[in-house]
N, C-alpha and C. Protein backbone atom coordinates (compact mmCIF):
# COMPACT_ATOMS: atom_id res chain seq x y z
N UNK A 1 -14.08 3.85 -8.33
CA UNK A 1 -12.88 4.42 -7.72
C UNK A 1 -12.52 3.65 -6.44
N UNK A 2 -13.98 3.75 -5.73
CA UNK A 2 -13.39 2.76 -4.33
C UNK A 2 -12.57 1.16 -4.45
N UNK A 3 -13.24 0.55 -5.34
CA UNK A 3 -12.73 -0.65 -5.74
C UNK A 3 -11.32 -1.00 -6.01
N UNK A 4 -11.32 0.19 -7.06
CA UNK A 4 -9.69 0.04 -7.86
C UNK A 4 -8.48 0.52 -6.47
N UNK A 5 -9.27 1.37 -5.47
CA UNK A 5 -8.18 1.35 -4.36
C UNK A 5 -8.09 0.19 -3.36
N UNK A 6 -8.82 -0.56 -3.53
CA UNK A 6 -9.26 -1.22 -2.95
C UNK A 6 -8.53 -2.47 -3.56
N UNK A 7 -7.92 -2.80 -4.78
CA UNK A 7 -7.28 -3.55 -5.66
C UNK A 7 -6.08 -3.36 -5.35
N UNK A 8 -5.87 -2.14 -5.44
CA UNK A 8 -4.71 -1.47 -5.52
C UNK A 8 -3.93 -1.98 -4.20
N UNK A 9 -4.42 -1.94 -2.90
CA UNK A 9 -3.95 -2.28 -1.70
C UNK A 9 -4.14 -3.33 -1.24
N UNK A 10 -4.65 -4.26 -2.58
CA UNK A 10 -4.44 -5.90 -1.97
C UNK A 10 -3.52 -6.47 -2.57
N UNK A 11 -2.97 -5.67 -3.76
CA UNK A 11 -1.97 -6.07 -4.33
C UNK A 11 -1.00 -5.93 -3.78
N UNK A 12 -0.78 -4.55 -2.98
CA UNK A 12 0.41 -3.93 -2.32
C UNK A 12 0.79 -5.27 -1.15
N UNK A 13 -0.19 -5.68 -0.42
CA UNK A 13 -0.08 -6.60 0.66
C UNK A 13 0.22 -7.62 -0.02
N UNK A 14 -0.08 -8.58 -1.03
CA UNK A 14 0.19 -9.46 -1.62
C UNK A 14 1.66 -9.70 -2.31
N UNK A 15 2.20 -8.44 -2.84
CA UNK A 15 3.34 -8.23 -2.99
C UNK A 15 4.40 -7.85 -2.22
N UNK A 16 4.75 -7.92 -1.02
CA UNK A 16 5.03 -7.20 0.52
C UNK A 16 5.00 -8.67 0.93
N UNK A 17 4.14 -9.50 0.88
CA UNK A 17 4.12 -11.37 1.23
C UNK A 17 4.94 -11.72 0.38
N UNK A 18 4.87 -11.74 -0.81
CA UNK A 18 5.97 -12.41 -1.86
C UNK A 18 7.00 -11.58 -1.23
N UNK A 19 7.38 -10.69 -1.28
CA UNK A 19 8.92 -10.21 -1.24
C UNK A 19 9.47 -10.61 0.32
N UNK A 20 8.67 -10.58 1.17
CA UNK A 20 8.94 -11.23 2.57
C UNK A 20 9.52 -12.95 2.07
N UNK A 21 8.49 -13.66 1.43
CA UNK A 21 8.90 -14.62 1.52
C UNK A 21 10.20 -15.23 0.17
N UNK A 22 9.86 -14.58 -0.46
CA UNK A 22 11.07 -14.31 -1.84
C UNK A 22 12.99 -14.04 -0.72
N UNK A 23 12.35 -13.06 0.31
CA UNK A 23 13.54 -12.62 1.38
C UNK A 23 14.00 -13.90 2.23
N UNK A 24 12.99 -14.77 2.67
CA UNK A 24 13.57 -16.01 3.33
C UNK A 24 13.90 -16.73 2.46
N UNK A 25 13.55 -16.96 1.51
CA UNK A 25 14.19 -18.04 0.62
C UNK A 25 15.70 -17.91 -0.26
N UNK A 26 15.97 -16.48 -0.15
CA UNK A 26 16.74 -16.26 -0.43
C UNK A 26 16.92 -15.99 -2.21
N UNK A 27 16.08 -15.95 -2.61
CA UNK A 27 15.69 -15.48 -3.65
C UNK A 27 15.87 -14.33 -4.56
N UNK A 28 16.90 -14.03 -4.46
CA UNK A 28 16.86 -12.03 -5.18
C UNK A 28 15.59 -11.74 -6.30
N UNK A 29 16.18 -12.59 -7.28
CA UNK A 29 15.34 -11.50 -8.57
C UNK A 29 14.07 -11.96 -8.06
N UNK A 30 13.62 -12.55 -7.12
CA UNK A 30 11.56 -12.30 -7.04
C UNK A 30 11.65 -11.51 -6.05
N UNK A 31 12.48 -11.18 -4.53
CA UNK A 31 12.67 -10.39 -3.92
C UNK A 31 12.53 -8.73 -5.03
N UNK A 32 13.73 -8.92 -5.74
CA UNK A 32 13.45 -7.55 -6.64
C UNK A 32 12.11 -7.09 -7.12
N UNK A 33 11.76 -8.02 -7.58
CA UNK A 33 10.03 -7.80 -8.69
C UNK A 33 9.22 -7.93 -7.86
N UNK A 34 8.99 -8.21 -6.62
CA UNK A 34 7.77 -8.14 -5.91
C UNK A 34 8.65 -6.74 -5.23
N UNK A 35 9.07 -6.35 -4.47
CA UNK A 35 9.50 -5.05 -3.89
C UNK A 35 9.34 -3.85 -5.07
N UNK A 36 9.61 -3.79 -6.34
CA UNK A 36 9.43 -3.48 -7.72
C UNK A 36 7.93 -2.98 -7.92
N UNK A 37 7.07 -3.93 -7.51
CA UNK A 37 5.82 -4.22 -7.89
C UNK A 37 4.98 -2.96 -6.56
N UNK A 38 5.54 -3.63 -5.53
CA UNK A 38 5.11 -2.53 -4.28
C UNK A 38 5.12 -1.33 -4.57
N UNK A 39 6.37 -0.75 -5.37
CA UNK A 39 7.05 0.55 -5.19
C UNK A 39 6.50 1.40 -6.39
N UNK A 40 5.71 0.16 -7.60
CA UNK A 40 4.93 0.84 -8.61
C UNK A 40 3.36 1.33 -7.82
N UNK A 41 2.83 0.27 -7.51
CA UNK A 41 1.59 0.64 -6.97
C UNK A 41 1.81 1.65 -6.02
N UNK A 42 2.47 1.82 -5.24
CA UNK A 42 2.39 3.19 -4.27
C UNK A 42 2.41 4.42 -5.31
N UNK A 43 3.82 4.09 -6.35
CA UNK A 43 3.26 6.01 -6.83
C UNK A 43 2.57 5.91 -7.90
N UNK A 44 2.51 4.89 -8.91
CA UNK A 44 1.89 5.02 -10.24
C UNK A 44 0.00 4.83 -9.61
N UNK A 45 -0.28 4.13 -8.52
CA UNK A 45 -1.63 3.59 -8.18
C UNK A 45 -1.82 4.75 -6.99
N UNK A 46 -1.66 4.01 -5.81
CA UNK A 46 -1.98 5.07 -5.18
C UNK A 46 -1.87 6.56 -4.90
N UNK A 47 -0.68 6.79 -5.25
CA UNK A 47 -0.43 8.16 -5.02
C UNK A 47 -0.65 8.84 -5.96
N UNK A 48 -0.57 8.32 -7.21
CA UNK A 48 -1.35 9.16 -8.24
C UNK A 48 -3.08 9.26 -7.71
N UNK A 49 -3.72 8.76 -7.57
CA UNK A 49 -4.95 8.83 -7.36
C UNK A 49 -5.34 9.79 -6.34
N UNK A 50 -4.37 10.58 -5.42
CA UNK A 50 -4.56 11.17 -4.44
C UNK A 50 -5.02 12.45 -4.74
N UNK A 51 -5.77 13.33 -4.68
CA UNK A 51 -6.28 15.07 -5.17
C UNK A 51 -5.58 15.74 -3.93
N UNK A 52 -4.59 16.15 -4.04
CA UNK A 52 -3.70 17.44 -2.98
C UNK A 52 -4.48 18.37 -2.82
N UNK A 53 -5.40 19.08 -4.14
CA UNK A 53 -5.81 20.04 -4.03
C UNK A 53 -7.60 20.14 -3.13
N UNK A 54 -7.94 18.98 -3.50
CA UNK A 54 -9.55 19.03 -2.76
C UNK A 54 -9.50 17.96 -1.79
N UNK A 55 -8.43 17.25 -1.17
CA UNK A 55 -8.36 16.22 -0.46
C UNK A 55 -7.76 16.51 1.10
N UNK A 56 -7.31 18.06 0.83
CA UNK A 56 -6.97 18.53 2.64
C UNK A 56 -5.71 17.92 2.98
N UNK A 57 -5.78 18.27 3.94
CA UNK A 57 -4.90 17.50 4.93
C UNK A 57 -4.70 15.95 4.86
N UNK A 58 -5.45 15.24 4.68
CA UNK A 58 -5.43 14.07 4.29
C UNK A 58 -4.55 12.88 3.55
N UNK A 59 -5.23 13.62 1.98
CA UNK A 59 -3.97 13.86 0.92
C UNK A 59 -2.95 13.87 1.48
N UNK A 60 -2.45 15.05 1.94
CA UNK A 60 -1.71 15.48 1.82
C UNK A 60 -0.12 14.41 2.95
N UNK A 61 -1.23 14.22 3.58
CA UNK A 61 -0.64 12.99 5.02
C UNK A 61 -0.21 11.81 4.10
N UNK A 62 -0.98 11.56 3.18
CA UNK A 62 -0.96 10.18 2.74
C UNK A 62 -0.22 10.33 1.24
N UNK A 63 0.22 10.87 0.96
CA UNK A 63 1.43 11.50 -0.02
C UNK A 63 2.72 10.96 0.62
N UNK A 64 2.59 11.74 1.60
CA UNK A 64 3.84 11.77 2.41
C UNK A 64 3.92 10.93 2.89
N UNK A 65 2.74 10.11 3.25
CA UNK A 65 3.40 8.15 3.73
C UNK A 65 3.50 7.78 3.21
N UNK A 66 3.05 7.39 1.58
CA UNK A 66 3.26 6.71 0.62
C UNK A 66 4.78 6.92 0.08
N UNK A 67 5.12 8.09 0.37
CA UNK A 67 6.90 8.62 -0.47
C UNK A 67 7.44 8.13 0.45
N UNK A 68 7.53 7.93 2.21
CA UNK A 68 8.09 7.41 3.32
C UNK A 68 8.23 5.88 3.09
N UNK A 69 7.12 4.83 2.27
CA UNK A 69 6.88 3.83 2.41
C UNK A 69 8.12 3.59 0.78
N UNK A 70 7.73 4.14 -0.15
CA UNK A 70 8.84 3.79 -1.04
C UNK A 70 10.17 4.15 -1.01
N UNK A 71 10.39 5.06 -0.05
CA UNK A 71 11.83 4.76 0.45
C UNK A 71 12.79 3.59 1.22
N UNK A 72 11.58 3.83 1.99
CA UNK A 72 11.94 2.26 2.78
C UNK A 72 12.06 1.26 2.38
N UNK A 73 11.10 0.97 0.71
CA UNK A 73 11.20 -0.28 0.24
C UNK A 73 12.62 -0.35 -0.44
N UNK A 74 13.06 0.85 -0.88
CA UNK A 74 13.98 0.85 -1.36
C UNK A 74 15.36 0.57 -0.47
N UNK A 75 15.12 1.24 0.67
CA UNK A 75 16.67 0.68 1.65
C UNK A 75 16.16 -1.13 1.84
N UNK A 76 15.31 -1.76 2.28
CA UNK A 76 14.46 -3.01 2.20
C UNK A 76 15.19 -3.51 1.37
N UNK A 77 15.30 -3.25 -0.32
CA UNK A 77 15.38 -4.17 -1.14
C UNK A 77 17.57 -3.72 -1.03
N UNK A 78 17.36 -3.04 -1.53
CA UNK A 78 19.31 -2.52 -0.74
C UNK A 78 19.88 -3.68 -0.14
N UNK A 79 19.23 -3.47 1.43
CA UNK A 79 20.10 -4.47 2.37
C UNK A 79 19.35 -5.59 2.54
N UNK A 80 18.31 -6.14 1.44
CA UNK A 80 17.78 -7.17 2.32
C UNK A 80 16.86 -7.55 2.87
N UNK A 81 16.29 -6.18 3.67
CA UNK A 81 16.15 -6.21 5.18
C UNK A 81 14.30 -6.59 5.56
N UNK A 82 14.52 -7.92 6.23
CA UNK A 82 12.64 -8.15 6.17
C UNK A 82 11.75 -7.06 7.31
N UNK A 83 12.86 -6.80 7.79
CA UNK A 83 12.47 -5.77 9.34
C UNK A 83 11.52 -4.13 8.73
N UNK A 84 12.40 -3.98 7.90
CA UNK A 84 11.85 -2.57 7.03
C UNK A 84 10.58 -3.11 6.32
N UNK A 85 10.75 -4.49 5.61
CA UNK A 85 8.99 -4.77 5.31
C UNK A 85 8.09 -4.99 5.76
N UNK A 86 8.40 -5.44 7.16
CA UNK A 86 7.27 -5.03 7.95
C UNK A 86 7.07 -4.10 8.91
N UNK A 87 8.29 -3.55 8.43
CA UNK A 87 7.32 -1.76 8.87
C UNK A 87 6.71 -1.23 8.03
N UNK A 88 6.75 -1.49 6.61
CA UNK A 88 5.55 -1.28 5.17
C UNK A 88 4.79 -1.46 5.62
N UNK A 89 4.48 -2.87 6.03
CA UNK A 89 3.34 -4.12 5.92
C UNK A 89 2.77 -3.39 7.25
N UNK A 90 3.07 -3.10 7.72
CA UNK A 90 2.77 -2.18 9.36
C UNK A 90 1.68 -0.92 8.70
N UNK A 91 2.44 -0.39 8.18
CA UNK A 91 2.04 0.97 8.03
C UNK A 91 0.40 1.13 7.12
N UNK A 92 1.01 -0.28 6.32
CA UNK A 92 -0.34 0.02 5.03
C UNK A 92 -1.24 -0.71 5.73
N UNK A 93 -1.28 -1.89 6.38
CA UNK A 93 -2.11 -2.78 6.54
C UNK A 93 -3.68 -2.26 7.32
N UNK A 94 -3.32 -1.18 8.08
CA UNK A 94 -4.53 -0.41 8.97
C UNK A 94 -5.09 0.79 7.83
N UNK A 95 -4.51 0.92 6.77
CA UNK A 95 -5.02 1.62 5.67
C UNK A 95 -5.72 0.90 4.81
N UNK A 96 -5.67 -0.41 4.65
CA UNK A 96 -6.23 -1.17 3.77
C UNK A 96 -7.69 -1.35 4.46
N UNK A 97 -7.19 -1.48 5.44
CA UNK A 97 -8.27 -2.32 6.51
C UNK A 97 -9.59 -1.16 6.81
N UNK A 98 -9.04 0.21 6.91
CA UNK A 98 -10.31 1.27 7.21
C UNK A 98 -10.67 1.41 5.81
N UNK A 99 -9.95 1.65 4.44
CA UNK A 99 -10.75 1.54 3.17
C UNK A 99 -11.61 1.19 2.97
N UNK A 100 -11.16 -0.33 3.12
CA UNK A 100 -12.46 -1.50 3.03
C UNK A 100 -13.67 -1.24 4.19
N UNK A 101 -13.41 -0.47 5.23
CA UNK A 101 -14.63 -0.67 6.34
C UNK A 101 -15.14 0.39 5.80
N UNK A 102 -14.46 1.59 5.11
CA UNK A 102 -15.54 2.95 4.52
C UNK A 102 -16.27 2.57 3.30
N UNK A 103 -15.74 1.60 2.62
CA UNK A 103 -16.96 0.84 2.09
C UNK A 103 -18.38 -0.01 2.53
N UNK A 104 -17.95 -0.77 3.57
CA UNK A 104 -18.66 -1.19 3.65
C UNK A 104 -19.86 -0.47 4.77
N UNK A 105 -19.53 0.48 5.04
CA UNK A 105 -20.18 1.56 6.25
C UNK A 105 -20.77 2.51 5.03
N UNK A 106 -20.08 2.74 4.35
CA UNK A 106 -21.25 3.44 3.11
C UNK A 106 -21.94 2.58 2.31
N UNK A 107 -21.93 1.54 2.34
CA UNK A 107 -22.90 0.48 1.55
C UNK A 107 -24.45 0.85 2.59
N UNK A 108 -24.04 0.20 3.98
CA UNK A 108 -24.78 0.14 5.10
C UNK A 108 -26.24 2.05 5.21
N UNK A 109 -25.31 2.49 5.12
CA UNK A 109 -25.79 4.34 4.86
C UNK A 109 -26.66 4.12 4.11
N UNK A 110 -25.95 3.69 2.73
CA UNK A 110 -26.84 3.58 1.56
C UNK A 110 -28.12 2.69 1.92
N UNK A 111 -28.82 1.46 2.36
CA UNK A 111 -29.45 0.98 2.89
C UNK A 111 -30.33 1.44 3.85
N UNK A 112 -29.70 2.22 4.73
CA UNK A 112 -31.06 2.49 5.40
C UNK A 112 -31.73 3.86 5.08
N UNK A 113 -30.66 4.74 4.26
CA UNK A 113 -31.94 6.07 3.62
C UNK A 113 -32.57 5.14 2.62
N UNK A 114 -32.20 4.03 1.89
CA UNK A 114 -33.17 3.77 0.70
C UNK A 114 -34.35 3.35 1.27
C-alpha cells in the first residue's frame, strides 16, 4: 500500500513537470494529457485510496485537498495558467516528501525492535 502511494505521487509530480513544461512550450494537447493525467491520479489513485471512515480527520483533510487540487488543475488547464501549477506542485510536494519519510522512519522502527 505504502509503495503504490508512493508511485502514485511521483507520478503526480512528474506529470505537473510535463504540463509545466508542455505550458512553456506552448504545447496544448501534452499540456492537456499531462494535466489529464494529474487530475486522474488525484481521484481515481489517491483519493480513492483514502478510508473517511477509519482515517479521522486526516482523511478527511486530504479529500478535501485533493478535490481543491483538481479544481485548480482544471482552471490551470482553462487559462493556461503555470501560476496555479505551482500552487499544485506547492501543495503536493510536502505530501510526497513526509510519505516517503513515514516510510522510511518505519523501516528504521522496524530495525531496532528486531
Amino acid at each position: 500500500q505504502h509503495q503504490i502511494v508512493s508511485l502514485l505521487f511521483d507520478g503526480l509530480l512528474e506529470s505537473l513537470a510535463t504540463a509545466r513544461g508542455a505550458l512553456a512550450r506552448k504545447d496544448v494537447a501534452a499540456k492537456c494529457a499531462a494535466i489529464s493525467k494529474c487530475i486522474r491520479i488525484l481521484e481515481e489513485g489517491l483519493a480513492t485510496g483514502l478510508d473517511t471512515v477509519d482515517g479521522g480527520a486526516l482523511a478527511v483533510n486530504l479529500e478535501a485537498l485533493y478535490d481543491y487540487a483538481v479544481r485548480r488543475l482544471c482552471l490551470a488547464n482553462a487559462r493556461s495558467d503555470d501560476t496555479i501549477l505551482q500552487e499544485v506542485q506547492r501543495l503536493v510536494e510536502p505530501l510526497a516528501q513526509t510519505w516517503k519519510a513515514m516510510k522510511s522512519a518505519t523501516a528504521r522502527m522496524q530495525l531496532v525492535e528486531a
